[in-house]
Protein backbone atom coordinates (compact mmCIF):
# COMPACT_ATOMS: atom_id res chain seq x y z
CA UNK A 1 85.86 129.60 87.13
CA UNK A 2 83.60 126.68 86.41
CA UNK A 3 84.79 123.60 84.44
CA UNK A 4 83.74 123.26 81.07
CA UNK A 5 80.64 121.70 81.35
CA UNK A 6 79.17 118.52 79.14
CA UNK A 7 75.31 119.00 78.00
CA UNK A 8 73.25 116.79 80.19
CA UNK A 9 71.53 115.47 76.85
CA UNK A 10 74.72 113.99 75.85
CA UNK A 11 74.39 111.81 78.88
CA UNK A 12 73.37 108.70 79.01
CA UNK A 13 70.96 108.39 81.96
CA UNK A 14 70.90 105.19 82.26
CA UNK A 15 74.53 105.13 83.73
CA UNK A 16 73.74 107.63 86.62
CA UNK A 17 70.07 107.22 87.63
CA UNK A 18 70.10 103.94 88.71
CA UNK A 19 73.64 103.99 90.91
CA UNK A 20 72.13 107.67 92.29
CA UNK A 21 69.46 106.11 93.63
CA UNK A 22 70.99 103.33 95.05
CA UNK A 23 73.23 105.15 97.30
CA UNK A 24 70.13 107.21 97.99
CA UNK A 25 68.37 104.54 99.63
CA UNK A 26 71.07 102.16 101.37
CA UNK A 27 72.30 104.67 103.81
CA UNK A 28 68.89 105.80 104.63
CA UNK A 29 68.20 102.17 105.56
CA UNK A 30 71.37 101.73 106.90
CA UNK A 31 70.93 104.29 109.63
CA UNK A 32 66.82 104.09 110.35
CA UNK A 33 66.70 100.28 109.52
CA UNK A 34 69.62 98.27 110.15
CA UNK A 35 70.81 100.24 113.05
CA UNK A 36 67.46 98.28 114.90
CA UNK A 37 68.61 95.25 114.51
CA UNK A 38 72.18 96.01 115.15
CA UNK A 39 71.38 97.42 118.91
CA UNK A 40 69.24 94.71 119.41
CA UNK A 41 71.38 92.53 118.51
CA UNK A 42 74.09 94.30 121.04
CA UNK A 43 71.99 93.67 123.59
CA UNK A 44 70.64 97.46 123.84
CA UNK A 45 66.63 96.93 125.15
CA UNK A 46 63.54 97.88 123.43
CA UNK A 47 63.09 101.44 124.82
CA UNK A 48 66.41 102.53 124.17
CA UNK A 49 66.19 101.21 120.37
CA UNK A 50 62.88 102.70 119.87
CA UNK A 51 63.65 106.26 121.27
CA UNK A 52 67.54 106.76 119.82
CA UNK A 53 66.94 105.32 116.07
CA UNK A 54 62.91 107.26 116.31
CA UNK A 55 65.60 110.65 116.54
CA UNK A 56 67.67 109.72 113.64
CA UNK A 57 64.84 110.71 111.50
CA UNK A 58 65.26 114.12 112.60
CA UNK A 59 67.25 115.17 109.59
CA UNK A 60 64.92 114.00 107.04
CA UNK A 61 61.97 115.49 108.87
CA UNK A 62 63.35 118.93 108.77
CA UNK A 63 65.38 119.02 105.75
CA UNK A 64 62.92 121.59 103.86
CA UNK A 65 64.58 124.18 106.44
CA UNK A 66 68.18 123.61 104.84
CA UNK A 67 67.01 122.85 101.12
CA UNK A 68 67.88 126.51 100.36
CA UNK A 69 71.92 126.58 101.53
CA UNK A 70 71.92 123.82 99.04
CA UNK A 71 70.77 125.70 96.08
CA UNK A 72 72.64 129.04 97.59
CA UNK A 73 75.89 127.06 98.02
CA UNK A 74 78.04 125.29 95.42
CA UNK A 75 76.30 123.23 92.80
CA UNK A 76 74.09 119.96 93.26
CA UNK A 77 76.40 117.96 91.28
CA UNK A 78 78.87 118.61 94.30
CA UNK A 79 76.84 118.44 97.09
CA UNK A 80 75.57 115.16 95.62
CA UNK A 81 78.69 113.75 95.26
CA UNK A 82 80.82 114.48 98.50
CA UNK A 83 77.70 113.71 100.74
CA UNK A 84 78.23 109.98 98.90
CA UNK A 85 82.24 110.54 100.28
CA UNK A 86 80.85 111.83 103.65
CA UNK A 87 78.55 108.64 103.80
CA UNK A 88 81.50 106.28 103.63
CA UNK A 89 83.56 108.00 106.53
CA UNK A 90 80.60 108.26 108.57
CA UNK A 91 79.76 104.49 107.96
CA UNK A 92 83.57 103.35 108.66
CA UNK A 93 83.95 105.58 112.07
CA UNK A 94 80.25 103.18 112.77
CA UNK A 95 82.24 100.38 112.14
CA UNK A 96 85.26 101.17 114.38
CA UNK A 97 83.06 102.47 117.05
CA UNK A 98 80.86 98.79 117.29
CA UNK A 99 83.51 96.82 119.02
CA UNK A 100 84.38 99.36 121.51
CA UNK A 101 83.07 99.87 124.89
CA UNK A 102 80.96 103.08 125.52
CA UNK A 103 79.95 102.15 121.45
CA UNK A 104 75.96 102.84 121.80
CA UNK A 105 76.83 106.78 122.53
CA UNK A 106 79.15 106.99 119.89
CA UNK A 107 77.27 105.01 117.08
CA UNK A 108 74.69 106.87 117.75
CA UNK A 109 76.53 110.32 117.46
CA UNK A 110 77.83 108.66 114.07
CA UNK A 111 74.58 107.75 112.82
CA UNK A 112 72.95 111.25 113.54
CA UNK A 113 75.20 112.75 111.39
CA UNK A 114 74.84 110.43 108.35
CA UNK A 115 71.50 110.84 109.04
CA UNK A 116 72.47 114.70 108.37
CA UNK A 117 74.19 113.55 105.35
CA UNK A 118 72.28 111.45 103.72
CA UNK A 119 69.33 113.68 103.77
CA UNK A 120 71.22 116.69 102.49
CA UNK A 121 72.08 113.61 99.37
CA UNK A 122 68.90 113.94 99.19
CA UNK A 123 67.91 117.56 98.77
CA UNK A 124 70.51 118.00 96.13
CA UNK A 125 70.31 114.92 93.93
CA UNK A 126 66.34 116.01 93.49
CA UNK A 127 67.05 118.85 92.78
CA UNK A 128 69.93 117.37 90.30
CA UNK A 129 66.97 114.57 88.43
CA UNK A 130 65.48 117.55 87.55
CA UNK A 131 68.72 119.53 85.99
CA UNK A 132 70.04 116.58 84.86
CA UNK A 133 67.10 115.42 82.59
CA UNK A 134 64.58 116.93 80.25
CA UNK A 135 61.09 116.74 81.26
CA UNK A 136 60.07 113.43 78.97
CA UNK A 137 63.44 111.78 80.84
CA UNK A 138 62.17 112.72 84.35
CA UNK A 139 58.41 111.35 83.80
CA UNK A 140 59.96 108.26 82.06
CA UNK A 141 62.74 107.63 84.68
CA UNK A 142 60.99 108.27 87.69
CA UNK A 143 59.79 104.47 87.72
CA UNK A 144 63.79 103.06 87.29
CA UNK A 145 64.67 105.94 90.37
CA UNK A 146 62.02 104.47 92.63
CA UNK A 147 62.82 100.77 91.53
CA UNK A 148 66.81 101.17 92.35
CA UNK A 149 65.60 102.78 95.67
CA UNK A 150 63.79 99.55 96.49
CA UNK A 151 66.72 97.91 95.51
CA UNK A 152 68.80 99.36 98.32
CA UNK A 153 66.27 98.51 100.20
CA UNK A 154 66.22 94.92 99.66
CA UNK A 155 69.91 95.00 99.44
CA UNK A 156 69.97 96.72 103.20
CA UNK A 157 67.49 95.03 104.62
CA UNK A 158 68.27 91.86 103.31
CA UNK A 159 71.74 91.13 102.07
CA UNK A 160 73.57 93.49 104.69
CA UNK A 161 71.56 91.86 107.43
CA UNK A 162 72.13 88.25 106.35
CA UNK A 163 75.80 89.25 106.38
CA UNK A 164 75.94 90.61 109.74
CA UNK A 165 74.71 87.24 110.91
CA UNK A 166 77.10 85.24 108.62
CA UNK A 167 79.95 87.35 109.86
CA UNK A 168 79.22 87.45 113.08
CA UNK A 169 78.86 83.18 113.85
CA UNK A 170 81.64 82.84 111.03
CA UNK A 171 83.91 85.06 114.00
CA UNK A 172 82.14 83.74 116.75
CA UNK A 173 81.24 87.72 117.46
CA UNK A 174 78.21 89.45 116.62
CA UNK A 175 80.15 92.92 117.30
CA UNK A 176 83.13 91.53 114.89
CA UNK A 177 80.00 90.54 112.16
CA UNK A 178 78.48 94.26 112.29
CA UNK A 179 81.64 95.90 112.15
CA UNK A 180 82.81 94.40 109.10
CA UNK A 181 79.48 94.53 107.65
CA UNK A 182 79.67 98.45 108.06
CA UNK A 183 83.11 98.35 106.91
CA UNK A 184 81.45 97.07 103.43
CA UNK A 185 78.90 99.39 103.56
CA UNK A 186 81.41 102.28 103.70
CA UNK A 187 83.64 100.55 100.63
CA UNK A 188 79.96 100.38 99.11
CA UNK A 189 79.61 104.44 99.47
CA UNK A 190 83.17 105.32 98.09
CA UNK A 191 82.92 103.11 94.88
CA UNK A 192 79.40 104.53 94.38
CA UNK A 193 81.05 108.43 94.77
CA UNK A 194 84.16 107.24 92.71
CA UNK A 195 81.73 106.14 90.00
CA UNK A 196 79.26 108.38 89.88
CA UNK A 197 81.88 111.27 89.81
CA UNK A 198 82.47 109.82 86.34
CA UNK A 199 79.11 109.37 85.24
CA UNK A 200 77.20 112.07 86.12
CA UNK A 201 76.46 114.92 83.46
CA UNK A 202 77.50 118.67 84.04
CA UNK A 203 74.50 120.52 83.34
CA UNK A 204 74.69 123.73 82.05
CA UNK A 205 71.81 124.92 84.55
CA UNK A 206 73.62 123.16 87.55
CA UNK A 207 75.71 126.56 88.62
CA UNK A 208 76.41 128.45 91.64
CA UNK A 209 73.58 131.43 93.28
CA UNK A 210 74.67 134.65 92.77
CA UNK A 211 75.26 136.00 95.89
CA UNK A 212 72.72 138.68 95.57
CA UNK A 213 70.17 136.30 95.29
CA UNK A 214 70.46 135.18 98.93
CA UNK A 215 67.26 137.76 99.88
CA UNK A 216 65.02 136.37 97.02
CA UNK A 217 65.78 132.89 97.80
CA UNK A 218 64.46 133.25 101.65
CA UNK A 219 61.59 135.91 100.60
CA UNK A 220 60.59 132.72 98.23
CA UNK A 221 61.31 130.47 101.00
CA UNK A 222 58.76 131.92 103.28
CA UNK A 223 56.06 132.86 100.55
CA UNK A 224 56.47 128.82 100.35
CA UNK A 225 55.67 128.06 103.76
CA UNK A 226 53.02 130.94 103.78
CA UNK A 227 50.84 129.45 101.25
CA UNK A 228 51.30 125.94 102.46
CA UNK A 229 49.70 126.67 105.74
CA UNK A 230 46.81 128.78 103.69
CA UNK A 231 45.72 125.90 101.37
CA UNK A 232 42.02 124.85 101.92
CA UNK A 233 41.31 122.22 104.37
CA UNK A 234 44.92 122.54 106.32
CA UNK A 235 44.56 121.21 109.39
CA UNK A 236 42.75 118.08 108.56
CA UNK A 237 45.18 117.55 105.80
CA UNK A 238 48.05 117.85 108.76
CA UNK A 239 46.05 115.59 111.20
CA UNK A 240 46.36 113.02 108.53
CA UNK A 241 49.55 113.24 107.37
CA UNK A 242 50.76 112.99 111.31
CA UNK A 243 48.16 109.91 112.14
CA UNK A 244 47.84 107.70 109.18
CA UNK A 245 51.08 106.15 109.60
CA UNK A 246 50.53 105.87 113.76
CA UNK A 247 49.85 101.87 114.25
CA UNK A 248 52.26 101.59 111.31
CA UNK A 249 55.51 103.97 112.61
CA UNK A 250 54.63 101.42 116.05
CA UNK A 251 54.65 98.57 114.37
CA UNK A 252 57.64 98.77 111.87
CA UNK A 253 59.89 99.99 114.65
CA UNK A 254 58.73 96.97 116.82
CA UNK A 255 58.14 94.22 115.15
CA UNK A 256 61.69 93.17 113.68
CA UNK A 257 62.49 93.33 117.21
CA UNK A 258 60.04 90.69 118.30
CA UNK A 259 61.19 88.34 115.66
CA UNK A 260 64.60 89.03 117.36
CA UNK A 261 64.00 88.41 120.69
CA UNK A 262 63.74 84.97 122.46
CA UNK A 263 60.76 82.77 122.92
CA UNK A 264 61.31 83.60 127.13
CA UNK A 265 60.62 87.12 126.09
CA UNK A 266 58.13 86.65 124.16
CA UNK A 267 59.75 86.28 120.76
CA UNK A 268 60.29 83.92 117.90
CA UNK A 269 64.08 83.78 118.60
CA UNK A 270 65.26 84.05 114.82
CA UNK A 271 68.44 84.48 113.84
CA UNK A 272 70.12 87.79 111.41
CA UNK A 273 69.86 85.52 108.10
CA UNK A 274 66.52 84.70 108.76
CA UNK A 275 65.32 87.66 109.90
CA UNK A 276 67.34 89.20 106.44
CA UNK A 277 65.32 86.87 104.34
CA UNK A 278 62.46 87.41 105.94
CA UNK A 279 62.06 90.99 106.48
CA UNK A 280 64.51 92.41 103.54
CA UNK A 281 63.88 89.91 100.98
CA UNK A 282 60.08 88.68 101.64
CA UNK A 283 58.83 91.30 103.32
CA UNK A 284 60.19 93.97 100.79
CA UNK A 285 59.10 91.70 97.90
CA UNK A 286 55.06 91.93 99.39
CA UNK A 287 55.85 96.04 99.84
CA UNK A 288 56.86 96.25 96.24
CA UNK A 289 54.14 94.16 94.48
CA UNK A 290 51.61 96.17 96.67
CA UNK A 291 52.72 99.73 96.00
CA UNK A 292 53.06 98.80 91.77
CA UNK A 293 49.12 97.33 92.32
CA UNK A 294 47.56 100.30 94.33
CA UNK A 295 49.48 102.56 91.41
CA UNK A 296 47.30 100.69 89.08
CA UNK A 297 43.78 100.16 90.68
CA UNK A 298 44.15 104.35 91.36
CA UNK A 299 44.93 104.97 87.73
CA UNK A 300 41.91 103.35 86.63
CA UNK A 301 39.50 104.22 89.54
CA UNK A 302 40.90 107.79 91.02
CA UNK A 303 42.24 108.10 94.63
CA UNK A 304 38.54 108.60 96.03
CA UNK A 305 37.34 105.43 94.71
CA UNK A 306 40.11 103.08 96.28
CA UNK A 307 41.23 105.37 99.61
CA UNK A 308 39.11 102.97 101.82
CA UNK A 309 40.17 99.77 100.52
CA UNK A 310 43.57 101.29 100.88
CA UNK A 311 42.68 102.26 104.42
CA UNK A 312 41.61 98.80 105.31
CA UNK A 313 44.77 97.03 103.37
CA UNK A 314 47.10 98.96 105.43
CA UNK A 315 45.68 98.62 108.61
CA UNK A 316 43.90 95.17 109.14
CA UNK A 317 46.73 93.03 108.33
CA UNK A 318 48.48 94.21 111.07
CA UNK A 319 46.91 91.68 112.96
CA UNK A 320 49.40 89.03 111.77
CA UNK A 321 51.57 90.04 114.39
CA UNK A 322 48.81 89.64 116.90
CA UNK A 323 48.63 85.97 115.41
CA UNK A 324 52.85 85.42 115.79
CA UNK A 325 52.73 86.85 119.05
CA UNK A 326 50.09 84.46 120.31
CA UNK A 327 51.42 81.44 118.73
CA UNK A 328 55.26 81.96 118.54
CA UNK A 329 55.73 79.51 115.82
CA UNK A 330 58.89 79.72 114.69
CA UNK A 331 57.71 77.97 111.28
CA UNK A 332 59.67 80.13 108.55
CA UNK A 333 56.88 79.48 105.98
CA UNK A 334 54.42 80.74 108.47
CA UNK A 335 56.30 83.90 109.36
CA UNK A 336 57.09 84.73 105.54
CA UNK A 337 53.76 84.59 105.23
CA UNK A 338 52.48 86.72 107.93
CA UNK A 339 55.34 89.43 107.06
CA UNK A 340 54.50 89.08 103.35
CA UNK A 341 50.62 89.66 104.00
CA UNK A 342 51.28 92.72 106.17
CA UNK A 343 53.68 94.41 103.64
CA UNK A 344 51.95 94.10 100.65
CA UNK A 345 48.97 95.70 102.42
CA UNK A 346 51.30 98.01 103.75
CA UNK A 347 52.41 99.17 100.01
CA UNK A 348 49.17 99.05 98.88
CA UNK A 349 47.64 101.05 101.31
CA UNK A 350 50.57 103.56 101.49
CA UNK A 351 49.99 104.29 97.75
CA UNK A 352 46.48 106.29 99.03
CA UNK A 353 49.07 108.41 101.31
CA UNK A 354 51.39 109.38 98.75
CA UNK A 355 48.61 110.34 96.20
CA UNK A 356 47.18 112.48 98.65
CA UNK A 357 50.14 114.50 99.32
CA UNK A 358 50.28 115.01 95.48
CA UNK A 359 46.95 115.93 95.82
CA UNK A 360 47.36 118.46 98.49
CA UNK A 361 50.34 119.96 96.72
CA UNK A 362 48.75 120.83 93.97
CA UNK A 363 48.69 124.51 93.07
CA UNK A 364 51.30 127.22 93.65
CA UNK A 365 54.68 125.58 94.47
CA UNK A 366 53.92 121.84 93.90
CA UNK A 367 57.29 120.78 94.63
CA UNK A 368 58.05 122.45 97.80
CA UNK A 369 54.73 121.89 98.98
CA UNK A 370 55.53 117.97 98.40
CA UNK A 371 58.51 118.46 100.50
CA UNK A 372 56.76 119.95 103.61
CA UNK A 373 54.13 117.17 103.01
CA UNK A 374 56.95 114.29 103.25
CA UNK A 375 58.38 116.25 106.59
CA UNK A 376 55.10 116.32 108.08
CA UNK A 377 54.67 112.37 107.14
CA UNK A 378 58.72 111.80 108.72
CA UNK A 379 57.86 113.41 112.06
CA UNK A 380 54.19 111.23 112.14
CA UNK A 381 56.86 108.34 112.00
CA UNK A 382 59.22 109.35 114.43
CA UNK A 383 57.11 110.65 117.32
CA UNK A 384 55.40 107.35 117.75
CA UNK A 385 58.38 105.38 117.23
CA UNK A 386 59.95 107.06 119.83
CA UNK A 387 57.78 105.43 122.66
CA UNK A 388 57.45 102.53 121.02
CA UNK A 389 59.81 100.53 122.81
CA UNK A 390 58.85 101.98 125.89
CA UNK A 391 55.48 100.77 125.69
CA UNK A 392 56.02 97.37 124.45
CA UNK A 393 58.71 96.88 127.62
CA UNK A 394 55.78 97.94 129.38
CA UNK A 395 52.79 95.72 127.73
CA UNK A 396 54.71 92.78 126.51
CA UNK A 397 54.61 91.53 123.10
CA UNK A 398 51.34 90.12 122.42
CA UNK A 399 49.61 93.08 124.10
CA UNK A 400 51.92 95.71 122.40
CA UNK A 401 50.19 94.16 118.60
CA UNK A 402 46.88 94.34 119.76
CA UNK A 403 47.67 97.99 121.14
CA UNK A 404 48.58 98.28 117.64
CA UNK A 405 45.28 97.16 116.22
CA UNK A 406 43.59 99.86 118.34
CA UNK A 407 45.11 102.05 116.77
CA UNK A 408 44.62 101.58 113.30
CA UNK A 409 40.58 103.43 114.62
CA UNK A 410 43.05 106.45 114.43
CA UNK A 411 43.62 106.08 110.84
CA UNK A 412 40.32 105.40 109.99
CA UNK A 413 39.42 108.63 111.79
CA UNK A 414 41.39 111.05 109.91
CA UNK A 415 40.77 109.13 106.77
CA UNK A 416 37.16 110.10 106.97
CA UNK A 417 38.23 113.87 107.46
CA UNK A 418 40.11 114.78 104.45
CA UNK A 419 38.39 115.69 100.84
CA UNK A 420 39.37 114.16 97.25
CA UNK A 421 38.17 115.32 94.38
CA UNK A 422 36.76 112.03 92.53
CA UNK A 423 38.76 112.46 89.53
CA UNK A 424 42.11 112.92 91.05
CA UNK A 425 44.06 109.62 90.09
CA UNK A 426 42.66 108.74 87.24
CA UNK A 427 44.61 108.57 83.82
């Protein structure tokens, strides 16, 4: 028997959306992010960092396969909700794991199944925006969705970090400093569930499969995946969606690392709260103001027009950490600087990458096309993360960034492969 259920137009959106969101994005950043600088800061090396945290993004790169046990099993109200409950375990076991002994094996195990999680969270609260709202709410909130993300973001990157490093000198103990700053993420996760258990709507369409509709849910399922791998152009569309992001998935993995690391090693030697401010307030600040920018210029010009400005934004200013490397000033209006620059052409490059998987999805399931797009675009992160470390420890800082510059050529490559229609974009 199903509770009596409230209309979700009786809801105001306003009090879910934005808290939804929010817990969306922190623990996604809390395990793929934060976990970096948390090993590092441990003491764990490069390689290690690079290839364990590069596999937590498993979960999110193959989550299309599972999508359908979360439509065939309970509702998305529930699954949304006790993944935020599942969250806050998994993020207190972190915390009582840091301080012990043998803790990089079992953070690790911890954080691989958050990672699990968090991106089954995210399968079903999709697929609850879309129940929960009419179709005027979802155009008109998917700006506030995307803005609270960023929020968690900042709040992640930023404000957890700075408070791992506050913490952690207030204690004299940088394992005591992480701990508790996990411990706070956890209390962060069960407030959010005990909230949002009040807040969210009961839509009428939000109901359990019928069992007999297990069959037509997998025949459906592989019709999907059929006619994904049919559409026009498919393999250059896949070589881009796995290279674009190559000097990038390097670089982002790497490079709060370096500003970690000593001078000896070839570091700047900053500490958590700068590196916080830097990289989770600055930096984030630069990705924001350049994704909300390329939305505009490809609104007015069309994806076509602006996809090799975006190309360029997103890959020459990677040479900033070329420029740190070589100088090692430890000037925080210098590095701000350098980290905002890169970001905001990060964003605004990165906006050409989402419009084209829009692009490509057009047609015949748009949505679960978009899905397989974004898992295609996670494992392009992941597999050159993975030896990132490796190959830094093996070329040193300064060589590791201009290894990185060489490799933008990739993106360039693949950019010149794919085919826009000239009016896609446009308003």
């Amino acid at each position: 028997m199903h509770s009596k259920t409230q209309p979700a137009n009786k809801t105001n959106a306003w009090l879910w959306i934005p808290t939804l969101y929010f817990a969306s994005g922190l623990p996604y950043h809390a395990i793929t992010s934060i976990s970096d600088i948390m090993y590092k800061d441990m003491g764990v090396d490069n390689g290690t960092i690079g290839l364990y945290t590069s596999i937590f993004l498993i979960p999110w790169t193959i989550k299309p396969l599972w999508s359908p046990f979360v439509e065939l099993v309970s509702t998305r109200r529930k699954w949304t909700l006790y993944s935020q409950l599942l969250l806050a375990v998994c993020f207190a076991i972190v915390a009582l794991f840091i301080p012990m002994s043998g803790f990089l094996l079992l953070t690790i195990i911890a954080f691989i199944i958050g990672a699990f999680v968090s991106s089954t969270h995210d399968i079903a609260l999709d697929g609850f925006y879309i129940l929960g709202l009419s179709q005027k709410d979802q155009s008109f909130f998917s700006g506030i969705r995307n803005t609270f993300y960023r929020i968690a973001t900042v709040f992640g990157s930023g404000v957890l970090v700075m408070l791992a490093g506050t913490l952690g000198t207030h204690y004299g103990n940088d394992a005591i400093g992480w701990s508790a700053t996990f411990m706070a993420t956890a209390a962060i996760m069960l407030i959010l569930f005990l909230y949002n258990r009040k807040a969210m709507p009961n839509p009428d369409s939000d109901v359990e499969r019928a069992p007999q509709s297990i069959g037509e849910v997998f025949s459906n399922f592989g019709d999907i995946i059929r006619t994904y791998f049919r559409k026009p152009g498919i393999w250059t569309a896949l070589l881009f969606l796995l290279l674009f992001r190559f000097p990038e998935a390097q670089l982002g993995k790497i490079g709060k690392l370096f500003l970690m690391d000593s001078i000896e090693a070839g570091g700047l030697g900053l500490d958590k709260t700068e590196i916080g401010f830097a990289n989770g307030i600055i930096g984030i600040a630069g990705l924001i103001l350049g994704g909300i920018i390329g939305g505009i210029c490809i609104s007015r010009k069309g994806l076509k027009y602006w996809l090799w400005p975006m190309v360029i934004a997103i890959s020459i200013p990677d040479a900033v950490y070329v420029f740190m490397s070589m100088t090692q000033s430890t000037d925080m209006s210098i590095v701000c600087s350098c980290i905002f620059v890169e970001q905001f052409g990060y964003g605004f490059g990165f906006t050409a990458y989402t419009l084209y998987m829009i692009y490509f999805a057009q047609g015949e399931y748009p949505t679960a096309h978009f899905a397989i797009s974004t898992a295609f675009m996670s494992l392009g992160v992941m597999l050159p993360s993975m030896m990132s470390g490796y190959i830094q420890q093996w070329l040193g800082y300064e060589n590791f960034f201009i290894w990185v510059m060489l490799c933008t050529s990739v993106t360039f490559i693949v950019s010149a492969l794919i085919k826009i229609d000239p009016g896609f974009g446009r308003k």
